[in-house]
Protein backbone atom coordinates (compact mmCIF):
# COMPACT_ATOMS: atom_id res chain seq x y z
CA UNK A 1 -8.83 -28.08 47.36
CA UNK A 2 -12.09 -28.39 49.22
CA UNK A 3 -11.09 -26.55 51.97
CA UNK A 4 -9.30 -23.37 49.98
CA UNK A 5 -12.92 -23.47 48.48
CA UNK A 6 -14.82 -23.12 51.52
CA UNK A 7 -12.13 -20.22 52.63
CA UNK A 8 -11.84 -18.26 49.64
CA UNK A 9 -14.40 -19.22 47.16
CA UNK A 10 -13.62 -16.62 44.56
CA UNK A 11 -10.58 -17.35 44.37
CA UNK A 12 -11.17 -21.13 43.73
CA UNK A 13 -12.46 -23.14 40.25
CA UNK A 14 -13.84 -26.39 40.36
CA UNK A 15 -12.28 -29.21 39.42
CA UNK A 16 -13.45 -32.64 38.52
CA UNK A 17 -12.14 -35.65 40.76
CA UNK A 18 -9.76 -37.47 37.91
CA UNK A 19 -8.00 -34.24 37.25
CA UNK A 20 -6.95 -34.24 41.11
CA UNK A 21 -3.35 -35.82 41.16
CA UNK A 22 -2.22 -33.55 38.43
CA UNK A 23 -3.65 -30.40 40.57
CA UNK A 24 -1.27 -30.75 43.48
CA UNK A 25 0.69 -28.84 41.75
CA UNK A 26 -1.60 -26.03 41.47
CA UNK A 27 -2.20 -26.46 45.21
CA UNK A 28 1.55 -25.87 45.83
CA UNK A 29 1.73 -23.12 44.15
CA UNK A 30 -1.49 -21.28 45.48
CA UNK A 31 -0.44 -22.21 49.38
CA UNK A 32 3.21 -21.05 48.75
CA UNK A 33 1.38 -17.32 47.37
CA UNK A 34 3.41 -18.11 43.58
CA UNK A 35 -0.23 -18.20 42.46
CA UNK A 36 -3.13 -16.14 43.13
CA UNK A 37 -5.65 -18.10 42.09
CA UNK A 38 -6.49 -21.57 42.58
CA UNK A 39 -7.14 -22.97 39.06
CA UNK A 40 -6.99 -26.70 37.80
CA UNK A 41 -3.79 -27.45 36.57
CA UNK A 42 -4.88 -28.11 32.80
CA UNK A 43 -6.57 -25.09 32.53
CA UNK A 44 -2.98 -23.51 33.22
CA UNK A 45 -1.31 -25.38 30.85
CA UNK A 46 -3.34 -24.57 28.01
CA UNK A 47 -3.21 -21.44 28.41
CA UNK A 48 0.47 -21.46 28.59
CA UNK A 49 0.42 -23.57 25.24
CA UNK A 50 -2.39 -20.86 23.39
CA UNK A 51 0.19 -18.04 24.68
CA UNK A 52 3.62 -20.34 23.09
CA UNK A 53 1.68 -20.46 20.37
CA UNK A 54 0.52 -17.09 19.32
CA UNK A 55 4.32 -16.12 20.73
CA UNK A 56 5.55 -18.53 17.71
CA UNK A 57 2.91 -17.25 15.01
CA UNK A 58 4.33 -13.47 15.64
CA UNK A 59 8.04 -14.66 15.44
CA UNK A 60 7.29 -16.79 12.45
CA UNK A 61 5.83 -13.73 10.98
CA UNK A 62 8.47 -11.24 11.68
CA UNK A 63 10.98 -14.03 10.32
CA UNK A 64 9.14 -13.96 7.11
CA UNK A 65 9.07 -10.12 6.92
CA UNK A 66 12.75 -10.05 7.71
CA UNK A 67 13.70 -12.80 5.36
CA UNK A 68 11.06 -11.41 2.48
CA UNK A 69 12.65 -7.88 3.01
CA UNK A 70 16.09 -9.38 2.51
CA UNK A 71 15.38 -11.24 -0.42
CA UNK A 72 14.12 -8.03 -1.87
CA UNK A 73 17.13 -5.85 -0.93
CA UNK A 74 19.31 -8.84 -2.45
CA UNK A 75 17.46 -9.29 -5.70
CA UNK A 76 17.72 -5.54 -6.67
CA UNK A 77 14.41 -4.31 -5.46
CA UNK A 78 10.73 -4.72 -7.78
CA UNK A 79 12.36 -3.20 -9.95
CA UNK A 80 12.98 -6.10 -11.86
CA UNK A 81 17.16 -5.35 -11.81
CA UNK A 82 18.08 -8.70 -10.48
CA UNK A 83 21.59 -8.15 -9.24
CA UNK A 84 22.54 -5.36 -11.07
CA UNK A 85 25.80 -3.09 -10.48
CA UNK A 86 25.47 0.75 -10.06
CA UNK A 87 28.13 3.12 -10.98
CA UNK A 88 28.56 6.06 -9.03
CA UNK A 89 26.24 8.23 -10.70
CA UNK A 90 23.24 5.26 -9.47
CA UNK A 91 22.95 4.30 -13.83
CA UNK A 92 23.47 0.52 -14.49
CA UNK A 93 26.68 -0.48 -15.59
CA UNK A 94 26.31 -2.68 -18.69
């Protein structure tokens, strides 16, 4: 990593020397050209993790919209007609 340093410093972060064995990977992929940037490798695996996250947190939401709206459709609405049957004409039929 030393050397990609020296060659292309701004493309390089530092790393401290127990996190090395884990950053080969990160070398890989920078010398192969999947990465453009030279990063250590925990630093790109929490941000993968912060992006799964807020990824889940929006789905969770729209799965609660979706299932709130449902329940709403299903229950007759606020308009406090639980289950209710409508003739024709929209009146309740008693």
């Amino acid at each position: 990593m030393e050397s990609y340093e020296q060659l292309e410093k701004n493309k390089v972060k530092g790393v401290p020397a127990k996190e090395l064995l884990t950053n080969i990977i990160s070398l890989i992929r920078f010398s192969t050209g999947l990465s453009d940037v030279l990063e250590p490798f925990n630093d790109l695996v929490n941000e993968r993790f912060e992006n799964w996250l807020k990824q889940q947190e929006t789905q969770r939401h729209s799965s609660d919209t979706t299932r709130y709206s449902r329940a709403t459709v299903m229950d007759g609405g606020s308009t406090g007609n639980a289950g209710a049957v409508s003739s024709e004409n929209g009146n309740p039929v008693r």
